[in-house]
C-alpha atoms as a PDB file:
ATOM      1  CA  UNK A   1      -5.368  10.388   3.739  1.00  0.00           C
ATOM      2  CA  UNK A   2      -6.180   7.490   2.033  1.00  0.00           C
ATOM      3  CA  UNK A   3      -4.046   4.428   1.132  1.00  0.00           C
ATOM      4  CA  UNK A   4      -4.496   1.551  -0.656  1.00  0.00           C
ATOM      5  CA  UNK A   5      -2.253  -1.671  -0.892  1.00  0.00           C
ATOM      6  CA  UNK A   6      -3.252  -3.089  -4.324  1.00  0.00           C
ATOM      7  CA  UNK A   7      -2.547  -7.325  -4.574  1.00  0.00           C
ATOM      8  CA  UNK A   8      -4.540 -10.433  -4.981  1.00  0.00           C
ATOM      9  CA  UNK A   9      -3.762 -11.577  -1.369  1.00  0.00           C
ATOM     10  CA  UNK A  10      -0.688 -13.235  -1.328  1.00  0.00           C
ATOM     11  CA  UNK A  11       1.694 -13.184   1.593  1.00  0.00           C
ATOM     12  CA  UNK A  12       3.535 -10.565   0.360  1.00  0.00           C
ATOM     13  CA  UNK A  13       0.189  -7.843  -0.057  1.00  0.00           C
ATOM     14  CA  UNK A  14      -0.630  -9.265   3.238  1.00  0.00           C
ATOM     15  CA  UNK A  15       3.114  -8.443   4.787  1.00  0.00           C
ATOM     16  CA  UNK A  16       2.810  -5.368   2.595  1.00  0.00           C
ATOM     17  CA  UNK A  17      -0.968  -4.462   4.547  1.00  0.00           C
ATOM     18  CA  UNK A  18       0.964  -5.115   8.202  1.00  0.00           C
ATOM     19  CA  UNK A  19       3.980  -2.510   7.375  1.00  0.00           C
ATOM     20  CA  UNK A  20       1.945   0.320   5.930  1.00  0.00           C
ATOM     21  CA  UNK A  21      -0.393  -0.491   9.426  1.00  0.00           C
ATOM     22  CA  UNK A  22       2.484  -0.118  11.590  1.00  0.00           C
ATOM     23  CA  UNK A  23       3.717   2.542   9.791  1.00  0.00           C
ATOM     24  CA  UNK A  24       0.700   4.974  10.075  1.00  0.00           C
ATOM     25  CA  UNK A  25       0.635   4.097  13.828  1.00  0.00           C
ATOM     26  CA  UNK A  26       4.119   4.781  14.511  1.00  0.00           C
ATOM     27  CA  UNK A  27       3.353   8.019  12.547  1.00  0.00           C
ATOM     28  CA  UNK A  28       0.595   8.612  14.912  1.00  0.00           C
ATOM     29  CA  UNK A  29      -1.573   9.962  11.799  1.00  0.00           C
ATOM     30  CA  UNK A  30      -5.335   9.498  10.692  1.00  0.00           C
ATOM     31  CA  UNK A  31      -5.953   7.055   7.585  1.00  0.00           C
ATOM     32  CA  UNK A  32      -8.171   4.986   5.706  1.00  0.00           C
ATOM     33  CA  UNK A  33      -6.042   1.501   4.849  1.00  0.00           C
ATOM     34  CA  UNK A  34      -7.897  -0.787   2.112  1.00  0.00           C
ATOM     35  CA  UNK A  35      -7.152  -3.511   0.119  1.00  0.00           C
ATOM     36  CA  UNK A  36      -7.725  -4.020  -3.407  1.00  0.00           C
ATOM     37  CA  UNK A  37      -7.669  -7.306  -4.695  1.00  0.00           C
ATOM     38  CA  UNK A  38      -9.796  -6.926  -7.761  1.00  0.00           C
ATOM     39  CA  UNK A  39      -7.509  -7.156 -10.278  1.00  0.00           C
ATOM     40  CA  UNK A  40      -9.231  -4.817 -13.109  1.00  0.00           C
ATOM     41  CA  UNK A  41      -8.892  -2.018 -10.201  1.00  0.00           C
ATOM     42  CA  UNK A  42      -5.005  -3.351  -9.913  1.00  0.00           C
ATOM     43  CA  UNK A  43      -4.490  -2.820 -13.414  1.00  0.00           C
ATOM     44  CA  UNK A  44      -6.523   0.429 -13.516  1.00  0.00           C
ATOM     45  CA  UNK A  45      -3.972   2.396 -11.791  1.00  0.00           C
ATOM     46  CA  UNK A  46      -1.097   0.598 -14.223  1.00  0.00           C
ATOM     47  CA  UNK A  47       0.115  -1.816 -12.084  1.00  0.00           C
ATOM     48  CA  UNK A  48       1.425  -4.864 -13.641  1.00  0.00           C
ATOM     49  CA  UNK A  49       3.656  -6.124 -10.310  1.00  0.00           C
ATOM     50  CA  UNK A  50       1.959  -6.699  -6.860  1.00  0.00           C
ATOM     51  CA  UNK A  51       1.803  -5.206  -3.872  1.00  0.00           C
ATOM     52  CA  UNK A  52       1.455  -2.038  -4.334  1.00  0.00           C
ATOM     53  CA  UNK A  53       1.101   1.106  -2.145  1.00  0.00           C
ATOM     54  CA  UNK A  54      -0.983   3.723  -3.771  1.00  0.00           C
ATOM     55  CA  UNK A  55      -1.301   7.077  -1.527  1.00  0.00           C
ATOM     56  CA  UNK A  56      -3.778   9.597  -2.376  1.00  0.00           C
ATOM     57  CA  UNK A  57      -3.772   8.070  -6.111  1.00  0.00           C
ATOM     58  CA  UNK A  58      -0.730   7.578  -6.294  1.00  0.00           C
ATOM     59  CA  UNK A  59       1.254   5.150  -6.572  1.00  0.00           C
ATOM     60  CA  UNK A  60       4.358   4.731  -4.587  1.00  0.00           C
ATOM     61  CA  UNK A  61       6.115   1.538  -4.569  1.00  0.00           C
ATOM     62  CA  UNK A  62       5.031  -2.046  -6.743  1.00  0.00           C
ATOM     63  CA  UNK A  63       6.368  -4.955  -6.935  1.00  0.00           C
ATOM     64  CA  UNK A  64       7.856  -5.868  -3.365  1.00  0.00           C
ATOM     65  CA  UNK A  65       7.594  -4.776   0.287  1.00  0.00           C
ATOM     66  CA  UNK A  66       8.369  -1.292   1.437  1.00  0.00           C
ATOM     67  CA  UNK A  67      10.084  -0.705   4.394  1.00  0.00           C
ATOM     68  CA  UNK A  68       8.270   1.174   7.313  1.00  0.00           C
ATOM     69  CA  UNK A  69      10.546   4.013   6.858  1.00  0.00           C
ATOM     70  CA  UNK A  70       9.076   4.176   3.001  1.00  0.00           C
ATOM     71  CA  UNK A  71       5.859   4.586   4.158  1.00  0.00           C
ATOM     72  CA  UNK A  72       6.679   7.373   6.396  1.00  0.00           C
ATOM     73  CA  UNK A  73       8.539   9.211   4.377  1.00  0.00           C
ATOM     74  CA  UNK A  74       5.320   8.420   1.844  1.00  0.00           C
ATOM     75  CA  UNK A  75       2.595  10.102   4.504  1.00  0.00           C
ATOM     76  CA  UNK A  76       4.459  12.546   6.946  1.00  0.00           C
END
């Protein structure tokens, strides 16, 4: 599984990062967290609002933090 939390590194992609982290290790599941902070990748997937949480391509949530129960229900 691979996720990616799309966001120029402001506190809230960074908070965003730390509760899709927590998630997958509460979930006790294998994946591959990155950042993207380049915002021509940001846009490529239509994103106009950051963070984002893009899961196997797609995208999930935009625009403000999801809870750790969002991100579960997202990878389990």
């Amino acid at each position: 599984m691979k996720i990616e939390i799309l966001g120029t590194g402001c506190a809230k992609c960074k908070k965003t990062f730390e509760v899709v982290e927590k998630a997958v290790k509460e979930a006790g599941i294998e994946a591959e967290i990155t950042k993207v902070e380049d915002i021509n990748s940001v846009m490529d997937y239509g994103v106009m609002v950051t963070p984002a949480v893009v899961v196997d391509g797609d995208v999930k949530i935009a625009g403000k933090i999801p809870s750790i129960d969002d991100v579960k229900e997202w990878i389990l």
